[in-house]
Protein backbone atom coordinates (compact mmCIF):
# COMPACT_ATOMS: atom_id res chain seq x y z
CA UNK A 1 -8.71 28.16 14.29
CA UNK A 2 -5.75 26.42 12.82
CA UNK A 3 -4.55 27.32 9.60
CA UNK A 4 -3.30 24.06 7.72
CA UNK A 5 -0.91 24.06 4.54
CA UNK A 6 0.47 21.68 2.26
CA UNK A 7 3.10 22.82 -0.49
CA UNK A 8 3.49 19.88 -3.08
CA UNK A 9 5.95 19.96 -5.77
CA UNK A 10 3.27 22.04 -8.26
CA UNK A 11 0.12 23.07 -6.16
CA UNK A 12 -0.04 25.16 -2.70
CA UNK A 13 -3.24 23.56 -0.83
CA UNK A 14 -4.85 25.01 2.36
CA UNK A 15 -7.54 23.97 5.17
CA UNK A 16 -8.92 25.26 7.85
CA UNK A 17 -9.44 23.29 11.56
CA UNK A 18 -11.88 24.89 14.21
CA UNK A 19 -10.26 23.78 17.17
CA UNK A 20 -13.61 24.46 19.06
CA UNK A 21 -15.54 21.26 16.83
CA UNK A 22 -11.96 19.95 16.49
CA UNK A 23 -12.82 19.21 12.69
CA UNK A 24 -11.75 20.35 9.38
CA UNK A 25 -13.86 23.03 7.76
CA UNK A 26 -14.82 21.97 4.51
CA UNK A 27 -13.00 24.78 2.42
CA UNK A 28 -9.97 24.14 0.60
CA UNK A 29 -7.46 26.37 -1.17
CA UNK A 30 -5.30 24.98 -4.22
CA UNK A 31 -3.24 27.34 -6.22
CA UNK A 32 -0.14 26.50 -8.85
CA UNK A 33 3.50 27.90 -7.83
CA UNK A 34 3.26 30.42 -10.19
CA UNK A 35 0.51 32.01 -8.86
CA UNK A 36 -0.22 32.41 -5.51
CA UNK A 37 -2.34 35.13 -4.89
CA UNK A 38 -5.52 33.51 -4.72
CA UNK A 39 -3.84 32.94 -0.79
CA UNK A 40 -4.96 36.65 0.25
CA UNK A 41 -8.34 36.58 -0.62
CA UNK A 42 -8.88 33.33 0.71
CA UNK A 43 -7.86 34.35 3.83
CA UNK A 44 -9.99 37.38 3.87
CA UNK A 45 -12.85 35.05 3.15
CA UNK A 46 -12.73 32.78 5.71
CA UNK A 47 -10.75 34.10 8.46
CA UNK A 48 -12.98 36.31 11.40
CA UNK A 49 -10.20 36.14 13.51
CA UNK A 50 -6.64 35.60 14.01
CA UNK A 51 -6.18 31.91 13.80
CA UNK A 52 -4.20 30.47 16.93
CA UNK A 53 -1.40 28.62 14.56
CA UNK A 54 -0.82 27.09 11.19
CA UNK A 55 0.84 23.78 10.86
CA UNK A 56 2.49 22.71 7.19
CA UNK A 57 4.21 20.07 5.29
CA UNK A 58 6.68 21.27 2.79
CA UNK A 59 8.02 19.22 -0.26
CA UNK A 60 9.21 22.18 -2.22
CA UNK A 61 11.62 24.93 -2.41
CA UNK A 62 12.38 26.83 1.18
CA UNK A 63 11.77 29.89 -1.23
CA UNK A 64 8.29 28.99 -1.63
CA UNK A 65 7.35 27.88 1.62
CA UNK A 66 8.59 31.52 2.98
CA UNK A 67 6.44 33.25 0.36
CA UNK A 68 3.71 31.27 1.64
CA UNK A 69 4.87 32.30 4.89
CA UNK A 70 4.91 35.88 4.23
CA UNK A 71 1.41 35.78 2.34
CA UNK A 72 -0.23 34.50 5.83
CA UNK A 73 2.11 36.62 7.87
CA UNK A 74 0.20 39.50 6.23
CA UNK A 75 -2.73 38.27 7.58
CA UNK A 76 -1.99 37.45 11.18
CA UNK A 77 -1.35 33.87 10.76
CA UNK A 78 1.71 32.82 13.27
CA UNK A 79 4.53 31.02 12.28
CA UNK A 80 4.11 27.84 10.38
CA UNK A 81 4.51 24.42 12.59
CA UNK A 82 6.53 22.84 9.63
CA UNK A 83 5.99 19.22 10.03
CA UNK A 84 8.65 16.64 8.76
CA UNK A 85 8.76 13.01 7.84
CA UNK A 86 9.81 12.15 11.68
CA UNK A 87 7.49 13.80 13.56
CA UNK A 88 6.26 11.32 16.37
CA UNK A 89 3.25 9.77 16.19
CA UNK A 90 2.15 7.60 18.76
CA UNK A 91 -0.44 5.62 16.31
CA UNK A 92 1.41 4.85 13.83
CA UNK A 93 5.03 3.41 13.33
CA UNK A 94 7.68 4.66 10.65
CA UNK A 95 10.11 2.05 9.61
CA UNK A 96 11.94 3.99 7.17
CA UNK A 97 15.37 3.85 7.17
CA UNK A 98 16.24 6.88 7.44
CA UNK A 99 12.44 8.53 8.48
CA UNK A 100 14.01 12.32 8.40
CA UNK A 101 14.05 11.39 4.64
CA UNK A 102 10.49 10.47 4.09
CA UNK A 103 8.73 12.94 2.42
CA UNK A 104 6.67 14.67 4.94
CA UNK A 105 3.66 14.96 2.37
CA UNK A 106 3.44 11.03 2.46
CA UNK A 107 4.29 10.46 6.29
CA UNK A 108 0.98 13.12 7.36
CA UNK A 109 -1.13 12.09 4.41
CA UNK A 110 -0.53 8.49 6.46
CA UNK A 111 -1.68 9.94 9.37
CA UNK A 112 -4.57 11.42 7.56
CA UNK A 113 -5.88 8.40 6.08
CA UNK A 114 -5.42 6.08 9.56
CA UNK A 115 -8.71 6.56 10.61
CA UNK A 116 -10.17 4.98 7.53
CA UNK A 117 -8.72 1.65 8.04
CA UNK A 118 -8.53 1.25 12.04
CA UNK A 119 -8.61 -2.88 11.44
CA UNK A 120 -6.91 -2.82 8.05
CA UNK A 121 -3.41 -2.78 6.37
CA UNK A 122 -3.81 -0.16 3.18
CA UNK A 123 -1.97 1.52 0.58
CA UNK A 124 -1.73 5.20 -0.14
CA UNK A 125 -1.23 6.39 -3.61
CA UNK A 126 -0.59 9.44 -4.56
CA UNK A 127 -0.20 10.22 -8.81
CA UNK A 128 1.44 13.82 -8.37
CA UNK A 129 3.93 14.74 -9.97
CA UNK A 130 5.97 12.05 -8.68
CA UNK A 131 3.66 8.72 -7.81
CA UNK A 132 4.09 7.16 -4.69
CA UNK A 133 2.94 4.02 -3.28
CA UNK A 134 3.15 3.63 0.22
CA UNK A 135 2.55 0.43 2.30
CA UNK A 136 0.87 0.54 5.85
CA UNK A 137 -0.03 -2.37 7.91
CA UNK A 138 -1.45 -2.97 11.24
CA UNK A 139 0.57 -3.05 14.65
CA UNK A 140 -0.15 -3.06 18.05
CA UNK A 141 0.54 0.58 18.32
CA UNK A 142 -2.15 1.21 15.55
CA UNK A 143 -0.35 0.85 12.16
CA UNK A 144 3.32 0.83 10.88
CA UNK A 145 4.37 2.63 7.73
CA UNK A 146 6.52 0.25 5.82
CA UNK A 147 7.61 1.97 2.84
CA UNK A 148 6.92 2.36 -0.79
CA UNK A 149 7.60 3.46 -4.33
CA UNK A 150 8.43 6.46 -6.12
CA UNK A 151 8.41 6.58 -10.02
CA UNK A 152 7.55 9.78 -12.26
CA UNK A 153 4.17 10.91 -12.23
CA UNK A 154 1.62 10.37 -15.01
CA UNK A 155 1.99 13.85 -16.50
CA UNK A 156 5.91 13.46 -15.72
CA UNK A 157 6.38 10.55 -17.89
CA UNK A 158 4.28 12.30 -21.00
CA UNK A 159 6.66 15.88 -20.33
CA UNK A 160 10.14 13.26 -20.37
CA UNK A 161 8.72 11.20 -23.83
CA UNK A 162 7.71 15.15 -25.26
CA UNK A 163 10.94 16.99 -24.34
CA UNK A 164 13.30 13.66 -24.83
CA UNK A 165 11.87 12.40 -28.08
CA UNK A 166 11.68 14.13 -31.86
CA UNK A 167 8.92 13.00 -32.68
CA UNK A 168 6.01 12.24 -29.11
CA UNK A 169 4.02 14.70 -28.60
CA UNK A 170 2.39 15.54 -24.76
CA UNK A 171 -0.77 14.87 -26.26
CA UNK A 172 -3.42 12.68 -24.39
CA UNK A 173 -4.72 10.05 -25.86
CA UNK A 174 -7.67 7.36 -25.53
CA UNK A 175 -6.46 4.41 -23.30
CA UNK A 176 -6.67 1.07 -25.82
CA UNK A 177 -5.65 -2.43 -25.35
CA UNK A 178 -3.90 -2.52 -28.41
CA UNK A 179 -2.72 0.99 -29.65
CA UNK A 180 -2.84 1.84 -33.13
CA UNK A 181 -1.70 5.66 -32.87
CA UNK A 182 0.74 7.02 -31.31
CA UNK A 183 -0.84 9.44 -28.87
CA UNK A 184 -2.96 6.17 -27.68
CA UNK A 185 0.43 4.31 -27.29
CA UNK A 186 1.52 7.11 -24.69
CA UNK A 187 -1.43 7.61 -23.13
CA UNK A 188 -1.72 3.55 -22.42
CA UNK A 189 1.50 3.40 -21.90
CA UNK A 190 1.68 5.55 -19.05
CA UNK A 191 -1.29 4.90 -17.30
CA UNK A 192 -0.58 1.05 -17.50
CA UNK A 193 3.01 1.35 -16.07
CA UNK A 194 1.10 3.67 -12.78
CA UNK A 195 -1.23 0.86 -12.48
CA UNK A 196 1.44 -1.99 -12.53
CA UNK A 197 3.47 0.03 -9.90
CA UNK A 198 -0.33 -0.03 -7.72
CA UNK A 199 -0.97 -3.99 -8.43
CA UNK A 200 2.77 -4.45 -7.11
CA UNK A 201 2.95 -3.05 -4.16
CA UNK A 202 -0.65 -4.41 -3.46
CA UNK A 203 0.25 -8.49 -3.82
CA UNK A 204 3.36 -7.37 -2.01
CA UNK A 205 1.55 -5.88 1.19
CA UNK A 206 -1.43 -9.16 0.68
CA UNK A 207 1.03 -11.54 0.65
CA UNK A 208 2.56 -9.46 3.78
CA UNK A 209 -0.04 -9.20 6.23
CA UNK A 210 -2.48 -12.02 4.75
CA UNK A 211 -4.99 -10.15 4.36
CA UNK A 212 -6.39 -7.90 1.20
CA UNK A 213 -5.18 -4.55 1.88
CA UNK A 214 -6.97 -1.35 1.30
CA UNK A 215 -6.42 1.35 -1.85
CA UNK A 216 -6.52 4.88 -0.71
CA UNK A 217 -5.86 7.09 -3.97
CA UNK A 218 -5.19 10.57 -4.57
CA UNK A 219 -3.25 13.26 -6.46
CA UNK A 220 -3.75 15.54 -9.71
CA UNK A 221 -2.76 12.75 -12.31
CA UNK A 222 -6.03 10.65 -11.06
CA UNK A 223 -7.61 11.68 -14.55
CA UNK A 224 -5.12 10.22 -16.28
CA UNK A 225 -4.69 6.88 -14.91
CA UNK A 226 -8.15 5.99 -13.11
CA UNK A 227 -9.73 3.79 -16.02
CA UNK A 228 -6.73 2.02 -16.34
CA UNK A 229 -6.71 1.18 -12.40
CA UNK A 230 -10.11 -0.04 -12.72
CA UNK A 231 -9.61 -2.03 -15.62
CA UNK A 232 -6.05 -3.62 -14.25
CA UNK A 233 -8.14 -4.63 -10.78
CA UNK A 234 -10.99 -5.72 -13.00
CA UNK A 235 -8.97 -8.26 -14.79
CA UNK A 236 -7.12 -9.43 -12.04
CA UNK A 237 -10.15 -9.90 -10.47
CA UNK A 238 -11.30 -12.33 -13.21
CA UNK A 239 -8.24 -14.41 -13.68
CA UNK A 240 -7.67 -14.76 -9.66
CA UNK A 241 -9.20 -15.69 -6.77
CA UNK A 242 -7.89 -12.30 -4.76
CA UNK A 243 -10.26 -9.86 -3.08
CA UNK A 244 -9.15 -7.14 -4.83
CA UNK A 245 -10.65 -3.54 -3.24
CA UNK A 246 -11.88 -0.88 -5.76
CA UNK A 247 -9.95 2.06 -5.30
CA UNK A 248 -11.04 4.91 -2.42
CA UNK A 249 -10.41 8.71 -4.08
CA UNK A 250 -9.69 10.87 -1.69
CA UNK A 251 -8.96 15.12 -2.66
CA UNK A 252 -6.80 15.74 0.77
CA UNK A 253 -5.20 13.06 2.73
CA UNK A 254 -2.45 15.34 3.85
CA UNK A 255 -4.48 18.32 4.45
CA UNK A 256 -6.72 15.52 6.87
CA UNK A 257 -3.05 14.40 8.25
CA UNK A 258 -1.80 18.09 9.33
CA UNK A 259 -5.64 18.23 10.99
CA UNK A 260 -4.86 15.20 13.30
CA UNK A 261 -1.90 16.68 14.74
CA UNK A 262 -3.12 20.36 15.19
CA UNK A 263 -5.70 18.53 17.10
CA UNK A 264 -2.89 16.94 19.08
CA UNK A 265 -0.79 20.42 19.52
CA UNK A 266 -4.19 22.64 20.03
């Protein structure tokens, strides 16, 4: 058994691989920062055994990731395999810059979502509590990670307008075409400046690779900006002649990522 963990910038997710089926066990673990002890009993619950490893990503604070270290320490779990934005993999291609940089969240999540689009480019979003949009396209190799975006999440932007402004509020609001209160405005707002950063990056990567790309979603802010995706492909739809895809939701692209490689490693 491998023990798999992704620490975002809020939430602390687990996962579990049997490396005898060589699949993910369909159990997952996510707990805020500020409270981690749901880790222990988890573990109780579903480990028999000593697992044979544990493999991570780790966008946080080193703080964090060695309390989460010393939580599964407790429990027999060996050292974490911290994996980083450059570790190899011989499928797909990072042309980052600089790919110690990339956040290793988005690099395994990558990985993760791979085997969903073996004959397609696609894009990976991710509304945390920063947003990404990542492009990947095909190459002989399998796929190459091109790069992407990174703008304040949805529930980012509504904390900035709240602690910035006198007089916005952090309040949700109903989405509307044409806001008439303010707590629509915001709410619109926000959720129409995620989707424009989606719709860019996917004309971007079409007009790329020639062909309509896929849309892998994920993240905590999906609530918050899902009608408004719809919508924004809807009407594109409508006005153009591009094969727009509806978007794929998926709850653990990087938690399916760290799987691959423990797979690799076990």
């Amino acid at each position: 058994m491998y023990v798999l963990i992704d620490i975002g910038n809020t939430r602390v997710k687990l996962g579990l691989l049997d490396t005898g089926s060589r699949s993910r066990l369909p159990l997952t673990l996510a707990c805020p920062h500020t409270d981690l002890s749901p880790i222990a009993t988890w573990l109780t619950q579903h480990l028999s055994s000593p697992p044979t490893a544990s493999i991570g990503v780790n966008v946080a604070s080193e703080a964090l990731a060695a309390q989460v270290q010393a939580l599964l320490h407790a429990h027999q779990v060996p050292t974490i395999q911290w994996q980083t934005g450059d570790t190899p993999c011989q499928s797909l291609l990072n042309r980052y810059q600089h790919p110690e940089r990339l956040g290793a969240d988005r690099w395994v999540s990558a990985i993760g979502l791979q085997p969903h689009a073996p004959h397609s480019a696609f894009l990976h979003v991710s509304f945390g509590t920063a947003t990404t949009v990542d492009a990947i396209v095909l190459h002989p190799c399998g796929h190459e990670f091109k790069g992407g975006l990174i703008l304040p999440g949805p529930q980012l932007m509504q904390h900035a307008l709240s602690q910035n402004t006198a007089r916005l509020d952090a309040i949700p609001g109903m989405l509307q075409d044409f806001p008439d209160h303010t707590t629509a405005a915001i709410s619109s707002g926000i959720a129409a400046a995620q989707a424009g950063a989606v719709m860019r990056q996917w004309l971007i990567t079409q007009e790329a690779v020639g062909h309509a790309p896929l849309l892998f979603c994920s993240g905590g802010g999906r609530s918050l900006v899902e009608a408004e995706l719809e919508q924004t492909l809807a009407r594109m739809r409508h006005v153009t002649a591009l094969s727009l895809p509806d978007p794929i939701w998926c709850d653990t692209p990087t938690l399916d990522g760290l799987a691959i490689l423990a797979n690799r490693l076990a």
